[in-house]
Protein backbone atom coordinates (compact mmCIF):
# COMPACT_ATOMS: atom_id res chain seq x y z
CA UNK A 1 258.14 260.34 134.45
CA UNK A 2 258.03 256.94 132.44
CA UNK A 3 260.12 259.00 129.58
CA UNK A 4 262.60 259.85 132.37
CA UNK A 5 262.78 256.60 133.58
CA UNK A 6 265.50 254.90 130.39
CA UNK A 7 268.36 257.09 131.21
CA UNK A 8 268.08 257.88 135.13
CA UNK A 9 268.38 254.01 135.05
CA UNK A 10 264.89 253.97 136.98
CA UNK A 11 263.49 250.81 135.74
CA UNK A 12 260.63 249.69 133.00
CA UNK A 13 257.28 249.03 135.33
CA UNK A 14 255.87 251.42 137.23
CA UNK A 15 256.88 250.20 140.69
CA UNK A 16 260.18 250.36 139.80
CA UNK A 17 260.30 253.93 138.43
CA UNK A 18 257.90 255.31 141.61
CA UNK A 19 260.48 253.71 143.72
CA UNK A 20 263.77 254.70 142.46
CA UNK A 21 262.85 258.05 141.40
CA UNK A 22 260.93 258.85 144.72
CA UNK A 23 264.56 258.09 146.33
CA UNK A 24 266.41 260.10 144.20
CA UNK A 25 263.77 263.64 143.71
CA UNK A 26 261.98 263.60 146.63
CA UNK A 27 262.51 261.00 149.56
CA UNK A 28 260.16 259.99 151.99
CA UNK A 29 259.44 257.48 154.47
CA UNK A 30 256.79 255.45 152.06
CA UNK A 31 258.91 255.28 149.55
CA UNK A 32 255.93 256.33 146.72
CA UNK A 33 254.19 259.38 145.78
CA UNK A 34 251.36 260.82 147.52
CA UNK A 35 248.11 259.22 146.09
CA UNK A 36 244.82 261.65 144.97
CA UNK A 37 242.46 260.32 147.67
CA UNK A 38 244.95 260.76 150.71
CA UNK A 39 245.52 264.52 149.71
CA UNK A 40 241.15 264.72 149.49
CA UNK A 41 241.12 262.78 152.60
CA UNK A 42 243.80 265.71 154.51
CA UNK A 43 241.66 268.34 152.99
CA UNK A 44 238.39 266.82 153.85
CA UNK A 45 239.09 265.87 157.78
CA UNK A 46 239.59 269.62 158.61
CA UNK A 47 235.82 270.63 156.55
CA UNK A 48 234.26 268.20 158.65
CA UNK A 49 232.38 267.81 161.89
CA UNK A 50 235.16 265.48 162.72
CA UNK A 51 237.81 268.24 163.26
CA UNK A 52 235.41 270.90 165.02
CA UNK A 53 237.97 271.17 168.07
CA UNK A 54 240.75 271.72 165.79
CA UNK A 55 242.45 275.38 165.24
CA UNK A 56 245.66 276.51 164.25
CA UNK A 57 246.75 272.83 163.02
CA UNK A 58 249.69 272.08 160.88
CA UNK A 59 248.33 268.85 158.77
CA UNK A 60 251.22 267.65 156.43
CA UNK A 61 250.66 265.29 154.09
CA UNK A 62 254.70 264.43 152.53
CA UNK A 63 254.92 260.91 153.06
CA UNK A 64 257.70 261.91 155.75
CA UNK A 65 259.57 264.27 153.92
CA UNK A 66 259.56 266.40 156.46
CA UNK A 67 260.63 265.20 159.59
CA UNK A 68 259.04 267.96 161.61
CA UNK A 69 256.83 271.39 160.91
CA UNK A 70 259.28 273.42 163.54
C-alpha cells in the first residue's frame, strides 16, 4: 500500500494513506481498514457460550460497506 501511496497522491504517514485510499478502493463508514482483533472478535462471539441462542445469523464485519445483507 505505502508503495502505492506516491502516485495515487495518498499521502506519506500511515493515517493519511489508510484514509485516502480506504475512500477511494473500498469505502466505509469508519473510514479505516478492518483491524485483526475485530475480525477474531466476529469469529469468536458466534464459538462462544455467548451466542448459544443464535442460528441462521448474518454477522458482517465491513466497516459499513454494506449498507444492508438483503
Amino acid at each position: 500500500m505505502t508503495a502505492l501511496s506516491p502516485e495515487r497522491g495518498w499521502g506519506q504517514t500511515w493515517e493519511e494513506i489508510e484514509y485516502n485510499s480506504v475512500r477511494e478502493i473500498v469505502p466505509n463508514d469508519r473510514i479505516r481498514y478492518g483491524r485483526p482483533e475485530e475480525i477474531a472478535g466476529a469469529v469468536a462471539y458466534p464459538c462462544s457460550p455467548y451466542a448459544e441462542c443464535i442460528s441462521g445469523a448474518t454477522i458482517r464485519v465491513d466497516g459499513g460497506t454494506v449498507r444492508s445483507a438483503f
